[in-house]
Protein backbone atom coordinates (compact mmCIF):
# COMPACT_ATOMS: atom_id res chain seq x y z
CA UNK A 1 16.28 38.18 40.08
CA UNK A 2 13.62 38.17 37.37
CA UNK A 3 13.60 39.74 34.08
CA UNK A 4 10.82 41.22 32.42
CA UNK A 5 10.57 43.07 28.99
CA UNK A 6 7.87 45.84 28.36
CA UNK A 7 8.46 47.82 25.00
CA UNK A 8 11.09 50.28 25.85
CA UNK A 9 12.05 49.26 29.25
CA UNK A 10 13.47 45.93 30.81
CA UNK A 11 12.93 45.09 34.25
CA UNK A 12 15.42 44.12 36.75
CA UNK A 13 13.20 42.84 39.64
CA UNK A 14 14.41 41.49 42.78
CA UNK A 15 12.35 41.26 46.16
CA UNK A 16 12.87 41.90 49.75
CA UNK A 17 10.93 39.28 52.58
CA UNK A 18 9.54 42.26 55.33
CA UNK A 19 8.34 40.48 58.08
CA UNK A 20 4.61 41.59 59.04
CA UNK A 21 4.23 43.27 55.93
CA UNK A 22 5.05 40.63 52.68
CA UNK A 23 7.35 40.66 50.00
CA UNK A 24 8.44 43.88 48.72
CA UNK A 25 9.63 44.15 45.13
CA UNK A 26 12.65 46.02 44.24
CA UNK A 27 13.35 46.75 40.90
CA UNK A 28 15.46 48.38 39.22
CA UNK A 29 15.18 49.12 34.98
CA UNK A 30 17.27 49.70 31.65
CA UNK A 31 15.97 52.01 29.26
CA UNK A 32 16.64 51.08 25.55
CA UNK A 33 17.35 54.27 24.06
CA UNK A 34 19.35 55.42 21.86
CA UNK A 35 21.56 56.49 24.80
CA UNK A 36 20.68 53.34 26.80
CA UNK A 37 19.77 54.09 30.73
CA UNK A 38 20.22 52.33 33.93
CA UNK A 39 17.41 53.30 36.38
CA UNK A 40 18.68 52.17 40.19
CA UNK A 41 20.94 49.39 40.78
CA UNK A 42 18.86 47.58 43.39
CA UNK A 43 19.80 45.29 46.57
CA UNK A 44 22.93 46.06 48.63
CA UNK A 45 23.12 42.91 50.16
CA UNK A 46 26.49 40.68 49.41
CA UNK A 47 24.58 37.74 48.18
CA UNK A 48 23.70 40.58 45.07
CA UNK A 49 25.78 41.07 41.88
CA UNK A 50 23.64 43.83 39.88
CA UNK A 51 26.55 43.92 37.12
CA UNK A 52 26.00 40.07 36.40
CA UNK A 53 22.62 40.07 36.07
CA UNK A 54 22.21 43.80 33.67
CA UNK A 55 25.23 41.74 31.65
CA UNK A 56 21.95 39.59 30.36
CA UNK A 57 20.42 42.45 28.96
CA UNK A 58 23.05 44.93 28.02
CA UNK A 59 26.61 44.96 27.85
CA UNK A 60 26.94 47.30 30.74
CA UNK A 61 30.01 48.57 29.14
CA UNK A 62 27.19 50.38 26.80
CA UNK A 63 25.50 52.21 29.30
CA UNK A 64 25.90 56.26 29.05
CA UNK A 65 23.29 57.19 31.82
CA UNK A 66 22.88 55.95 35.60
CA UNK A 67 19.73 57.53 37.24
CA UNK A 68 19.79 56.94 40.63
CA UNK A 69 16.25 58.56 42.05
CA UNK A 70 17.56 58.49 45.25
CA UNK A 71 20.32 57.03 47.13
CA UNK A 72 18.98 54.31 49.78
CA UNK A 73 20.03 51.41 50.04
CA UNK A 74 18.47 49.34 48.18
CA UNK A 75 18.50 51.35 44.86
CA UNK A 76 22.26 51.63 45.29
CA UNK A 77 23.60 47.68 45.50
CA UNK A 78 25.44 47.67 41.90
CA UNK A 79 26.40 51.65 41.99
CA UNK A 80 29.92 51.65 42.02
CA UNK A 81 30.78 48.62 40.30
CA UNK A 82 28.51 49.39 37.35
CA UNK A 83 30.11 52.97 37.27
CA UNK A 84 33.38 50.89 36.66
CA UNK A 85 32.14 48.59 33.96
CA UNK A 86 30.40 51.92 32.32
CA UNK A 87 33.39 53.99 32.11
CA UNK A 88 30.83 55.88 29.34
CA UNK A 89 27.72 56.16 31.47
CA UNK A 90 27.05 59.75 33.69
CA UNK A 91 25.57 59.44 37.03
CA UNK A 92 22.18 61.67 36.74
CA UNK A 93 21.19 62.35 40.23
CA UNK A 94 20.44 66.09 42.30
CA UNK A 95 22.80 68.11 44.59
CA UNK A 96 21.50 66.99 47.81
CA UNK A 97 21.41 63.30 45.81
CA UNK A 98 25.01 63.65 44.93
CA UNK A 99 26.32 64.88 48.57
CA UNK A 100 24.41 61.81 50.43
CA UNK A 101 26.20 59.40 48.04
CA UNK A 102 29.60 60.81 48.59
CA UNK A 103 29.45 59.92 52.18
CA UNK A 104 30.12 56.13 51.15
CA UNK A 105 31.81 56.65 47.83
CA UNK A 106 34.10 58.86 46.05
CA UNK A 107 32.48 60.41 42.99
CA UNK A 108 34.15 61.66 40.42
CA UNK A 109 32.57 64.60 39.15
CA UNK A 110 33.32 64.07 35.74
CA UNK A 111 30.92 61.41 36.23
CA UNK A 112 28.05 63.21 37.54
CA UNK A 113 25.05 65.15 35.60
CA UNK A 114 23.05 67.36 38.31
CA UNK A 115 19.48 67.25 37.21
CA UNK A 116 16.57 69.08 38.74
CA UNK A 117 12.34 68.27 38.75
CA UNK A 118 10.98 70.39 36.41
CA UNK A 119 14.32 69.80 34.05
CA UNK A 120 15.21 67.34 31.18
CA UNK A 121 17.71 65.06 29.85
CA UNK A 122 18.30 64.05 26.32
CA UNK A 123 19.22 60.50 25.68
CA UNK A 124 19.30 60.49 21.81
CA UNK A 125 16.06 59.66 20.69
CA UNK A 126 13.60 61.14 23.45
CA UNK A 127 14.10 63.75 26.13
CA UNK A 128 13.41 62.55 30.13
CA UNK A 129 11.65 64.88 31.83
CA UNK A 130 12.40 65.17 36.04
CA UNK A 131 9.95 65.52 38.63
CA UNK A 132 9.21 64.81 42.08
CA UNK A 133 6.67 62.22 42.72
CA UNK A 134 3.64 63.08 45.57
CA UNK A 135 5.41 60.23 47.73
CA UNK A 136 9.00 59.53 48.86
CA UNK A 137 10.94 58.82 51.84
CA UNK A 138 14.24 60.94 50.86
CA UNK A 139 14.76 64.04 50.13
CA UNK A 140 17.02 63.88 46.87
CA UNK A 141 13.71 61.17 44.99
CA UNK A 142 13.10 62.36 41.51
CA UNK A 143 11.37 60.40 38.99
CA UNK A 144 11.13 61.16 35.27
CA UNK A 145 8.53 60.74 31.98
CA UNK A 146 10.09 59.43 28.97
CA UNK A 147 8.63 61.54 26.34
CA UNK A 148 8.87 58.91 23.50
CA UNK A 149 7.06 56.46 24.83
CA UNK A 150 5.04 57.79 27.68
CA UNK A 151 7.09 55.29 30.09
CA UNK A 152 6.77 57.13 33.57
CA UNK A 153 9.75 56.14 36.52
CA UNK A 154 8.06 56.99 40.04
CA UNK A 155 10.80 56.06 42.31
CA UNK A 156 9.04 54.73 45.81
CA UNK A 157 5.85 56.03 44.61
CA UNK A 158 2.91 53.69 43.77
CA UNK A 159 4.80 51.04 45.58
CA UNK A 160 2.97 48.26 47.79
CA UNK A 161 4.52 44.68 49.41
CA UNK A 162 3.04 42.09 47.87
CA UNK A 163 1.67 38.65 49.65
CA UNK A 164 3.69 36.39 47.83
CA UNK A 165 7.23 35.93 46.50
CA UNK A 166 5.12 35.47 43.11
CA UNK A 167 2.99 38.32 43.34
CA UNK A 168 6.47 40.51 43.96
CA UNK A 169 8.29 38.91 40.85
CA UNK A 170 4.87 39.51 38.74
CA UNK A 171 5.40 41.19 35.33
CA UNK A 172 1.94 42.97 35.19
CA UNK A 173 0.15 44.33 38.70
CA UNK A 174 -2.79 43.59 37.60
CA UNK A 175 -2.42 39.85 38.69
CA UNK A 176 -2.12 41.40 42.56
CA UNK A 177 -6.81 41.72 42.23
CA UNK A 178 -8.68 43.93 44.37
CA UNK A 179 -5.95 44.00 47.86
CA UNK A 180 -3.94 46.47 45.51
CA UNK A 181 -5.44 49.62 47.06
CA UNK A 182 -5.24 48.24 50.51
CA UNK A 183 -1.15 47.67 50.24
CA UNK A 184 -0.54 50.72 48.48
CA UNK A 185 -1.88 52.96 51.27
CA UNK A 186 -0.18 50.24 53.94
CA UNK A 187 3.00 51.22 51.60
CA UNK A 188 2.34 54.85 51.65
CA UNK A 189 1.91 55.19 55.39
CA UNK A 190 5.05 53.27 56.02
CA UNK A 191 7.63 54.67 53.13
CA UNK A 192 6.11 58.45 53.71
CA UNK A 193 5.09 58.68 57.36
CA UNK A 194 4.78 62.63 56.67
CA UNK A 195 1.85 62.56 54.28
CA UNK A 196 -0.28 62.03 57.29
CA UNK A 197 0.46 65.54 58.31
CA UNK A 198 -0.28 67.36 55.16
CA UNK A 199 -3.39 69.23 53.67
CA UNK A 200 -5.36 66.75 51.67
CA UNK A 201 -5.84 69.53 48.84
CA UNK A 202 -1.98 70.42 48.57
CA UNK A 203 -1.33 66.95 48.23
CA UNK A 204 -3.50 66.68 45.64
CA UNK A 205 -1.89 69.16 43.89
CA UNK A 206 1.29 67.11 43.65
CA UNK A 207 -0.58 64.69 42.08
CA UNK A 208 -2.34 66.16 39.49
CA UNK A 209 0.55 67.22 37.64
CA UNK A 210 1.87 63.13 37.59
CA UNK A 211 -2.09 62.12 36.61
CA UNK A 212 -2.06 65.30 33.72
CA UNK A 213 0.95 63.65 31.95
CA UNK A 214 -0.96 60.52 30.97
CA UNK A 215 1.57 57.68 31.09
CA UNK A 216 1.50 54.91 28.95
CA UNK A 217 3.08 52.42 32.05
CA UNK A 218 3.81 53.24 35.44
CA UNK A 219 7.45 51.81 36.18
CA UNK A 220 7.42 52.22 40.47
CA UNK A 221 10.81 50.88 42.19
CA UNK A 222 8.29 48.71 44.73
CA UNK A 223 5.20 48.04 42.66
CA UNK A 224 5.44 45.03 39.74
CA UNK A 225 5.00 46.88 36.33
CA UNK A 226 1.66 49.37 35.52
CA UNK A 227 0.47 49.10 31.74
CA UNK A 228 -2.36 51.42 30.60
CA UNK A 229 -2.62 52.90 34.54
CA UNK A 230 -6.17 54.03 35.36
CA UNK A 231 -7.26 56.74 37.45
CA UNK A 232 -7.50 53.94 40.30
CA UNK A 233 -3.38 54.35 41.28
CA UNK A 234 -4.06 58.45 41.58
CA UNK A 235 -7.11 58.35 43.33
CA UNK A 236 -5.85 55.66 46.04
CA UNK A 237 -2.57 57.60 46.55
CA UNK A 238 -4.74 60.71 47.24
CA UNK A 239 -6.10 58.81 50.09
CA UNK A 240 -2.54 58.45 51.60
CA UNK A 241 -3.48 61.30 54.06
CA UNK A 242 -6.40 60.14 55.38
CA UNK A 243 -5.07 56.75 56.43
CA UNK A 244 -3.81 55.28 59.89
CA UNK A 245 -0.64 56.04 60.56
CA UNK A 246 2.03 53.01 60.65
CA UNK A 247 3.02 51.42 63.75
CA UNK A 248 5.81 49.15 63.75
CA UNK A 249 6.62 45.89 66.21
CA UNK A 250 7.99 47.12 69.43
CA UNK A 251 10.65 45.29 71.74
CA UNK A 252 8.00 43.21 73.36
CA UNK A 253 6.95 41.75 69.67
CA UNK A 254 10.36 41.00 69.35
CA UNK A 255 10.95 39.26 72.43
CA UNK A 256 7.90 37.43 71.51
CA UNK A 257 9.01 36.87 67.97
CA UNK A 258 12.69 35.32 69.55
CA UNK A 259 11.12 33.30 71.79
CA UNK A 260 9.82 31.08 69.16
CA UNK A 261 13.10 30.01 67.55
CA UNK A 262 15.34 27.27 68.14
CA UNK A 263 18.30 27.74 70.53
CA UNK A 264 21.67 28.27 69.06
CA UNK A 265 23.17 24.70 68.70
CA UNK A 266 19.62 22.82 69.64
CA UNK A 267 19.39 19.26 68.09
């Protein structure tokens, strides 16, 4: 994993090889509040130890909040053993976010802080506001705007794979050049296969709303880090609906795809 430090917020980042489509980043963030935050605890693959790596950054025995914005896989790796070695920190997540997670781990309520979009949280010095971004792939995604310092948390949203390992590890997006738009929408059509069936101006109207708050950075779970964001990343996520739909390898790509490794046990 790489670490990056913008004002405020530290980046956990961590990438995932997609074959066909690049590298997609997957980050995961501490906010340095007063109260400090955990945003996501990225990877759930066994190779992963989230703990080890926050430990570099923050004694994770300091955390008081865990947002998850939503619990797939790979914003879960470090849950549970982070909510050990945070005996302090509250899990901030929704109803529907809560009951998914309790299928694979037992929750203590205790633990838990149920907070709605359109709701807000106050860590100390600054209040998080909740919403739900225009794009997401589960039900429960909520991001949030950090009313201190203008730092905005989009979940899935905004996210793209990158080309390169590099690119995916990058501390800035702006080193990605002009094939940003063209990934983002790729993204889009493959992390929120339903925006193809919605009314361009109702989307647009979940979008406003994020533009209107006028973040300082745009911190996406998938995207390297957004400082002074334009009106470029709004206007290319309103074009999510008018894009091609995603079409993923079938068998016979497969086959093909198997056919050109080495047997098991070949010289």
């Amino acid at each position: 994993m790489h670490i990056h430090r913008i004002g405020d917020v530290t980046i956990l980042n961590d990438a995932s090889e997609i074959p066909g489509l690049g590298f997609l980043p997957v980050n995961a963030y501490v906010l340095h509040a007063e109260q400090p935050m955990v945003i996501d605890t990225g990877l759930s693959t066994v190779d992963k130890d989230f703990v080890s790596v926050l430990a570099e950054v923050l004694d994770p025995a300091d955390v008081r909040w865990l947002w998850i914005t939503h619990p797939d896989r790979d914003h879960t790796g470090g849950l549970w053993k982070l909510l050990q070695a945070a005996p302090r920190a509250r899990l901030v997540t929704t109803f529907l976010g809560l009951g998914i997670m309790t299928c694979e781990w037992e929750i203590p309520l205790d633990r838990v802080f149920l907070l709605n979009p359109g709701q807000a949280l106050d860590v100390g010095d600054r209040r998080l506001h909740c919403f739900r971004p225009p794009l997401f792939d589960n039900p429960s995604t909520t991001g949030f705007l950090d009313d201190r310092t203008g730092a905005l948390f989009s979940s899935d949203c905004f996210g793209a794979p990158m080309p390169s390992a590099e690119l995916a590890a990058s501390a800035d997006v702006r080193a990605v050049g002009n094939q940003l738009r063209d990934f983002q929408l790729l993204w889009a059509s493959v992390d929120s296969p339903w925006v193809h069936q919605v009314d361009p101006a109702r989307f647009r109207a979940t979008v406003d709303p994020i533009r209107a708050m006028g973040a300082s950075a745009v911190f996406s779970t998938h995207l390297p880090p957004v400082p002074q964001p334009d009106d470029q990343l709004f206007e290319t996520v309103l074009l999510a609906p008018q894009t091609n739909p995603f079409v993923g390898p079938d068998q016979a790509a497969l086959e093909a795809l198997l056919a050109t490794f080495e047997p098991a046990g070949a010289p």
